[in-house]
N, C-alpha and C. Protein backbone atom coordinates (compact mmCIF):
# COMPACT_ATOMS: atom_id res chain seq x y z
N UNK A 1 100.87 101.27 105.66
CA UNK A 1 101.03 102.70 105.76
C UNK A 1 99.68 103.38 105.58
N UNK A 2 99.34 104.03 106.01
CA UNK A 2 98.50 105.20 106.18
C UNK A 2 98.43 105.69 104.88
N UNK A 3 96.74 106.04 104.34
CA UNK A 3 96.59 106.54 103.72
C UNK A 3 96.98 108.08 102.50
N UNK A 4 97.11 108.78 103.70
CA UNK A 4 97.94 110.10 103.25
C UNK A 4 99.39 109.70 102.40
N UNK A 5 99.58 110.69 101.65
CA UNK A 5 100.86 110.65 101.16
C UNK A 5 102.47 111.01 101.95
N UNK A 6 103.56 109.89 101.73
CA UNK A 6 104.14 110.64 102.84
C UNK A 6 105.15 111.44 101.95
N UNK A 7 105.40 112.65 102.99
CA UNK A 7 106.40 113.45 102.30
C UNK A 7 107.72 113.06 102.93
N UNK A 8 108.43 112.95 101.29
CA UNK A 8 109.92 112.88 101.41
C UNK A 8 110.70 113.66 100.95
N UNK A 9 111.54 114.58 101.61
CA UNK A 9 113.00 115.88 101.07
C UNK A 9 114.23 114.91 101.09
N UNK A 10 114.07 115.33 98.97
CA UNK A 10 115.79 114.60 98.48
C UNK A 10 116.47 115.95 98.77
N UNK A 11 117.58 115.52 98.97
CA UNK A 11 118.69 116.52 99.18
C UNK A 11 119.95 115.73 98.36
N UNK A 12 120.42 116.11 97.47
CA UNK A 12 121.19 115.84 96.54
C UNK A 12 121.95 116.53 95.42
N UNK A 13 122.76 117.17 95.08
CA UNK A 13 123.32 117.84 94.37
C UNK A 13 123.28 117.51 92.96
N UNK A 14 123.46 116.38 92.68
CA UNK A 14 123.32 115.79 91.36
C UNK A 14 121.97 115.69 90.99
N UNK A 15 122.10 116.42 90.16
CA UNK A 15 120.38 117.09 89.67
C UNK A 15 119.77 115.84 89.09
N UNK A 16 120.60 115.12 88.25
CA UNK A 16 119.91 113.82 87.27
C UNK A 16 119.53 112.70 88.79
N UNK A 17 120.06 112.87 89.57
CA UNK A 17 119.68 111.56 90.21
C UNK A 17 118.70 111.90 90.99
N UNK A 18 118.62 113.40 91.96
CA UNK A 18 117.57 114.05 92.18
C UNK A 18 116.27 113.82 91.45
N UNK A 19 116.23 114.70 90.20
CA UNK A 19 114.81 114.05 89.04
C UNK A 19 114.87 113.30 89.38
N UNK A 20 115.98 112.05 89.00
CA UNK A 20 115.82 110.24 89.03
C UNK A 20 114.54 110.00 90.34
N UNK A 21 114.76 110.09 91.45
CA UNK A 21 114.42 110.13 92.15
C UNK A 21 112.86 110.77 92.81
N UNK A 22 113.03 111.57 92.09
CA UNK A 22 111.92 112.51 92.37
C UNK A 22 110.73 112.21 91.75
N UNK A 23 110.91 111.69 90.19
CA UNK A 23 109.84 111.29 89.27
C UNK A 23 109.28 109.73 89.60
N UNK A 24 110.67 109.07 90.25
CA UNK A 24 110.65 107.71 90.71
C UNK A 24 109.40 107.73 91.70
N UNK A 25 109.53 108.05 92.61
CA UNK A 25 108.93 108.04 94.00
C UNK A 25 107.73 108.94 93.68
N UNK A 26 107.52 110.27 92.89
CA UNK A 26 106.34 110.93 92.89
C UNK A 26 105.25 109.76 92.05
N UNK A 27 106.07 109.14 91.07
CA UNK A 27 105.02 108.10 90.87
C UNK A 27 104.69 106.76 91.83
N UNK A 28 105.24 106.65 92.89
CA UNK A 28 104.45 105.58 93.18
C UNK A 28 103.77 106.30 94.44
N UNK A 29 103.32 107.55 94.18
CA UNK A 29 102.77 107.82 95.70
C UNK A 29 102.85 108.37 96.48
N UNK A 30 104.38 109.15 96.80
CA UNK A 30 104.86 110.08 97.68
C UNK A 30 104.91 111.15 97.45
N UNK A 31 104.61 112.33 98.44
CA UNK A 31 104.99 113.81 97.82
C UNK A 31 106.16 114.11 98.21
N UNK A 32 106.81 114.81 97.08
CA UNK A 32 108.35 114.66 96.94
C UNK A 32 108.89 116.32 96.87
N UNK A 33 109.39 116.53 97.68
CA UNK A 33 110.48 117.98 97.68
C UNK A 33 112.32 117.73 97.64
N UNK A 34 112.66 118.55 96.47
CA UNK A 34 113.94 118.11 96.19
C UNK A 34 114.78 119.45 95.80
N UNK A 35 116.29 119.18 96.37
CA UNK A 35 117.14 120.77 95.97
C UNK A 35 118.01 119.45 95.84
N UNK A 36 119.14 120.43 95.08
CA UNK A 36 120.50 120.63 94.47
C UNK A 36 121.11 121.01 95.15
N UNK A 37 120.79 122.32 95.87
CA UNK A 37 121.38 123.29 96.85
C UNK A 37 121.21 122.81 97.99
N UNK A 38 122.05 122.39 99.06
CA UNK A 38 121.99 121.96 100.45
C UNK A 38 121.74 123.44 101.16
N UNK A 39 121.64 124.55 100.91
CA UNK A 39 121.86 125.61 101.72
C UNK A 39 120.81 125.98 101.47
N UNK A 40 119.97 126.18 100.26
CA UNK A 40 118.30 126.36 99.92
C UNK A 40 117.65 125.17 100.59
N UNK A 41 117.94 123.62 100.66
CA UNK A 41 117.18 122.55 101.66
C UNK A 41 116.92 122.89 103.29
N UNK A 42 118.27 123.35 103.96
CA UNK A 42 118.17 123.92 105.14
C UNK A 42 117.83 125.23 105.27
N UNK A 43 117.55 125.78 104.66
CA UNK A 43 116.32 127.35 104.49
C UNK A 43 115.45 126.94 104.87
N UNK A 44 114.62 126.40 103.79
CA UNK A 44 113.33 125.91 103.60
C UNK A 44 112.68 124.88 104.51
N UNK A 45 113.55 123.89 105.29
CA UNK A 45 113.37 122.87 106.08
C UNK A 45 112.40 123.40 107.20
N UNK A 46 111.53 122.68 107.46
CA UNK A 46 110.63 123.30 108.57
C UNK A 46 110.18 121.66 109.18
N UNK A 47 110.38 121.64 110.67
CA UNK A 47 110.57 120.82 111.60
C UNK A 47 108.69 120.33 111.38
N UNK A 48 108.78 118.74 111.62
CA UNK A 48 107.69 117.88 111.76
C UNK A 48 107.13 117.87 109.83
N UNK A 49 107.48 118.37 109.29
CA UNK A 49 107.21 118.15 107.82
C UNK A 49 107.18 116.87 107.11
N UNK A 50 108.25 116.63 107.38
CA UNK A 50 108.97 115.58 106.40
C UNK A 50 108.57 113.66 107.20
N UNK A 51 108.29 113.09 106.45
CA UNK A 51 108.15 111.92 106.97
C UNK A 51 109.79 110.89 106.88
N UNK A 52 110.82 112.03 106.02
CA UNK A 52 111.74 110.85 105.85
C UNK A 52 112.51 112.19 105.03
N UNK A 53 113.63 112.00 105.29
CA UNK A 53 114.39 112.91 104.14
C UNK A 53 115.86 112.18 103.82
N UNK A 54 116.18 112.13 102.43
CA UNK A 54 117.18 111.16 101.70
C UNK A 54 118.11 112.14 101.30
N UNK A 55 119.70 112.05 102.10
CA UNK A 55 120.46 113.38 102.10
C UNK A 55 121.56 112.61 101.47
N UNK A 56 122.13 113.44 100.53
CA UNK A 56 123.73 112.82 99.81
C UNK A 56 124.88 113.34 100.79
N UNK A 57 125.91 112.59 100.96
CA UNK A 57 126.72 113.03 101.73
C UNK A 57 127.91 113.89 101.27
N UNK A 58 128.26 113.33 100.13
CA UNK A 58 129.44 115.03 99.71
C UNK A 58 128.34 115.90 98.41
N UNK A 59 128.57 116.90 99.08
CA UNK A 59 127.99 118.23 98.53
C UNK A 59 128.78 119.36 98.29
N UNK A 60 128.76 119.96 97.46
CA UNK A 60 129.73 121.38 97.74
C UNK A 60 129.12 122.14 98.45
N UNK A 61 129.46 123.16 99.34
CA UNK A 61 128.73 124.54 100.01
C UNK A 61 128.96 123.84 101.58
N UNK A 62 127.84 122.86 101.45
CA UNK A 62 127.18 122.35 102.92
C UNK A 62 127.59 120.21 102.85
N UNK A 63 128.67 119.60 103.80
CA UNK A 63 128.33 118.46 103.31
C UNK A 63 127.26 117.75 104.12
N UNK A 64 127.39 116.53 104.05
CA UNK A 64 126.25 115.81 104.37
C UNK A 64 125.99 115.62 105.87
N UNK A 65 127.17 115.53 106.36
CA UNK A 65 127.13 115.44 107.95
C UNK A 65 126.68 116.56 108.43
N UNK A 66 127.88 117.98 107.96
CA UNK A 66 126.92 119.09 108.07
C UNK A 66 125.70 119.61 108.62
N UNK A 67 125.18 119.30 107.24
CA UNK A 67 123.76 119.23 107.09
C UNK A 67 122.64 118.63 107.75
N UNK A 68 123.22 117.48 107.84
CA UNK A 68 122.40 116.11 109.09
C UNK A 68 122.30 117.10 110.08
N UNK A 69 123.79 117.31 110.94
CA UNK A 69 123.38 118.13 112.05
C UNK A 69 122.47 119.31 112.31
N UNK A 70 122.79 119.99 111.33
CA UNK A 70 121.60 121.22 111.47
C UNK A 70 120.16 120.85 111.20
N UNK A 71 120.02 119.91 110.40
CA UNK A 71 118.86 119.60 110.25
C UNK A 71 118.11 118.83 111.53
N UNK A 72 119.26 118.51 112.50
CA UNK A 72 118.77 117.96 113.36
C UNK A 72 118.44 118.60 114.89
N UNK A 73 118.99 119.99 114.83
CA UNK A 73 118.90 121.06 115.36
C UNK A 73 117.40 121.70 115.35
N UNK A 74 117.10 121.66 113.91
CA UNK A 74 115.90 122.05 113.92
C UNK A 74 114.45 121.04 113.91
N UNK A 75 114.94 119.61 113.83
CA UNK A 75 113.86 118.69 114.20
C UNK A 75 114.91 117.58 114.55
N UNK A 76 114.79 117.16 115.98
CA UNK A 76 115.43 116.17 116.54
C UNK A 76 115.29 114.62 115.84
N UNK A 77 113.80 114.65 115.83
CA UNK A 77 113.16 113.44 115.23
C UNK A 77 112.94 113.42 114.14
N UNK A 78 113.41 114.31 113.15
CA UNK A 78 113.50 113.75 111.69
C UNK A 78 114.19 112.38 111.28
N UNK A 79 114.14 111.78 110.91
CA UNK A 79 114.29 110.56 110.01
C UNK A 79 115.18 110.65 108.81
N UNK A 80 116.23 110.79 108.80
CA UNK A 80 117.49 111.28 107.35
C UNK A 80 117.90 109.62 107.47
N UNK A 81 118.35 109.30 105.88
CA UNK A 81 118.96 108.66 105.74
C UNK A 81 119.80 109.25 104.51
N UNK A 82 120.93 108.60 104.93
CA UNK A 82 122.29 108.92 103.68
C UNK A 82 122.43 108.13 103.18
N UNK A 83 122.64 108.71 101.99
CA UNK A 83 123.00 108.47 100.33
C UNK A 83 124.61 108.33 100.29
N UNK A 84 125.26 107.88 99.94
CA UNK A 84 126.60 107.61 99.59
C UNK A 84 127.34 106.34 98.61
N UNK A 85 128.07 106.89 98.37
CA UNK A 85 128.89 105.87 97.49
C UNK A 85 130.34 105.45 98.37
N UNK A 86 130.58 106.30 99.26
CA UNK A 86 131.81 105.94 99.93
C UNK A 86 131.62 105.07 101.21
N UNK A 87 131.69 103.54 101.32
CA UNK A 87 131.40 102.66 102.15
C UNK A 87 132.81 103.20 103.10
N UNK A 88 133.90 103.46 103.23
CA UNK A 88 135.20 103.35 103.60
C UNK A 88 134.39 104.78 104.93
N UNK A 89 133.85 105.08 104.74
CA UNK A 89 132.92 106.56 105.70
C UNK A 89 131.95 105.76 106.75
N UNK A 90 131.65 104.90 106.69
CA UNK A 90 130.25 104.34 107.31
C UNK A 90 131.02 104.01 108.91
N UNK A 91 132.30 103.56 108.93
CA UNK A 91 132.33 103.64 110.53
C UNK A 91 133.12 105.22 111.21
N UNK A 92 133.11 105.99 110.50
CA UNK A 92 133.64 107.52 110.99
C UNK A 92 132.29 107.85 111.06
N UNK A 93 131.22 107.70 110.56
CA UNK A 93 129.93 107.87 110.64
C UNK A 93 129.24 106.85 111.74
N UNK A 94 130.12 105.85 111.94
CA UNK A 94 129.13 105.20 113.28
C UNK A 94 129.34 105.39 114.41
N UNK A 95 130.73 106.32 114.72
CA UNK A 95 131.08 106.89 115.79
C UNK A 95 130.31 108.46 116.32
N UNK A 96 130.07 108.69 114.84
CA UNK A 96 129.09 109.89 115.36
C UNK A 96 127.75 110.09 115.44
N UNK A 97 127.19 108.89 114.73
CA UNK A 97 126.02 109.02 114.92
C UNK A 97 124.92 107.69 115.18
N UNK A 98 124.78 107.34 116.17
CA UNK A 98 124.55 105.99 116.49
C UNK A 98 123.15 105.57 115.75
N UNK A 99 123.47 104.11 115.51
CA UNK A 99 122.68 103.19 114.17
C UNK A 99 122.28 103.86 113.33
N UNK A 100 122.92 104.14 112.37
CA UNK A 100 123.38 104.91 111.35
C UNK A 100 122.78 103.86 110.14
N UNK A 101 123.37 102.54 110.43
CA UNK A 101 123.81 101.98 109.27
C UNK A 101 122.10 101.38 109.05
N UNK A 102 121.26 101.74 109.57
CA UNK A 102 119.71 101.12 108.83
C UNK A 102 119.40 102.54 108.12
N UNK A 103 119.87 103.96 108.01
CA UNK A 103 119.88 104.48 107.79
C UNK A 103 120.87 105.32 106.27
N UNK A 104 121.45 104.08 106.06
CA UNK A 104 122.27 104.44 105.04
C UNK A 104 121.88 103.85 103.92
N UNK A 105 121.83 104.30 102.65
CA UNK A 105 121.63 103.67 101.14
C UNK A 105 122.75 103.92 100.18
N UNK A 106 123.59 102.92 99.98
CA UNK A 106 124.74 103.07 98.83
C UNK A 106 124.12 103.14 97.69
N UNK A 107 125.05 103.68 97.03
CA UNK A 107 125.18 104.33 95.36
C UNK A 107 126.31 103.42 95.08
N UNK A 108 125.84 103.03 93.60
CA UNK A 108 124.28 102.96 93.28
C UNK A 108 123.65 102.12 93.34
N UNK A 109 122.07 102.55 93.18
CA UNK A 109 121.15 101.68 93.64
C UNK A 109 119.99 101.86 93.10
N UNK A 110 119.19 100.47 92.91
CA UNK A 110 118.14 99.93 91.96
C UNK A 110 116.95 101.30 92.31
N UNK A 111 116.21 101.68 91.91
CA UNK A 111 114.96 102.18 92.46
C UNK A 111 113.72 101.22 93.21
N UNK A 112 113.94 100.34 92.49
CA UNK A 112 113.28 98.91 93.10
C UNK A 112 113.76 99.39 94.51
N UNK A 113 114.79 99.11 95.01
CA UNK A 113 115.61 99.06 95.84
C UNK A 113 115.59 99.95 97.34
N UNK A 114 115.71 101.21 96.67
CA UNK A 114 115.45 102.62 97.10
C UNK A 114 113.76 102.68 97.60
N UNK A 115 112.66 102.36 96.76
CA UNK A 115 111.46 102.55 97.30
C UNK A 115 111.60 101.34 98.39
N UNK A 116 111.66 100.12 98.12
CA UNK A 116 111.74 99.16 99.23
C UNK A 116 112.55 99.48 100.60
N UNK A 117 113.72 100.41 100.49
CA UNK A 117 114.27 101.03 101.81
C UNK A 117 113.55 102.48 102.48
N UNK A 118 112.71 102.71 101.54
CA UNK A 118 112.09 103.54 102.22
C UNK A 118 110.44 103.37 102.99
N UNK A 119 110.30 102.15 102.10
CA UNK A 119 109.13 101.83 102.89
C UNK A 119 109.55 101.42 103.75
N UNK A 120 110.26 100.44 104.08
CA UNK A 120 110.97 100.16 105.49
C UNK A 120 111.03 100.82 106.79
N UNK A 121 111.70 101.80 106.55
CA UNK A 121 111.72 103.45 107.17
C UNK A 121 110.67 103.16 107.39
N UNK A 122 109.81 103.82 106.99
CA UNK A 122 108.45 104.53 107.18
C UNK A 122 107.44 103.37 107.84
N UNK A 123 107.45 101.92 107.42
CA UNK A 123 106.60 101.28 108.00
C UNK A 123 107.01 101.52 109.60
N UNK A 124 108.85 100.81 109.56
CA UNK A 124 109.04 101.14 110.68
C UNK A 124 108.66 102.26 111.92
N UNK A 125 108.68 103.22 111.16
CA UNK A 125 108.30 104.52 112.10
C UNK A 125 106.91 104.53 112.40
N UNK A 126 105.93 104.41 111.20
CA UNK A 126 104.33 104.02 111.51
C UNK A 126 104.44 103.47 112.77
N UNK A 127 104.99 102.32 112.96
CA UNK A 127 104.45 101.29 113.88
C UNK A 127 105.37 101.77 115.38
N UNK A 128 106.06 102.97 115.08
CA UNK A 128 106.36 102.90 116.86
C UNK A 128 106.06 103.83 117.10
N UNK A 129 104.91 104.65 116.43
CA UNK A 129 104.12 106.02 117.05
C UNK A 129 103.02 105.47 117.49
């Protein structure tokens, strides 16, 4: 990976796993933007920003699919992967959104874990620009 830091937007409602997350990853390197609020994330979202953004799928206000979509409205080629705990969702989700599933991270999960799926991501994407 490239020198620069890459930026990643948590989107997550659960504030403790958010921090979790946020303090996780700001220490090894990444610059990290994070809401609670799915409706303040898609405010603020501004297209080509984000190198990767890690979205929870039930939310109150806005859910996760939701959200995916609009977010994808406003940058086609963003890079989201979902957060979930509900595996029993992943093929109502593969009908709508094709290869989904390199894109998904169950709850819960190691941080070990979580940085290793995101470098993934990201190497991946490095290497096909």
């Amino acid at each position: 990976m490239s020198m620069a830091k890459k930026r990643v937007l948590i989107i997550d409602d659960d504030e403790d796993i958010n921090n979790l997350f946020k303090i996780y990853l700001e220490n090894r390197g990444y610059q990290i933007n994070a809401y609670t609020d799915p409706v303040n994330a898609l405010y603020y979202f501004k297209k080509g920003f984000y190198d990767l953004i890690l979205l929870d799928l039930k939310m109150p206000q806005l859910d996760g699919i939701t959200l995916y979509q609009q977010l994808k409205k406003i940058d086609n080629n963003a890079d989201i992967c979902l957060i979930t705990a509900d595996i029993a969702n992943l093929e109502q989700l593969k009908k709508k959104i094709p290869n989904i599933e390199k894109y998904v991270i169950y709850k819960p999960i190691l941080l070990k874990n979580l940085k290793e799926k995101i470098d993934s991501l990201l190497l991946e994407k490095s290497m096909s620009c």
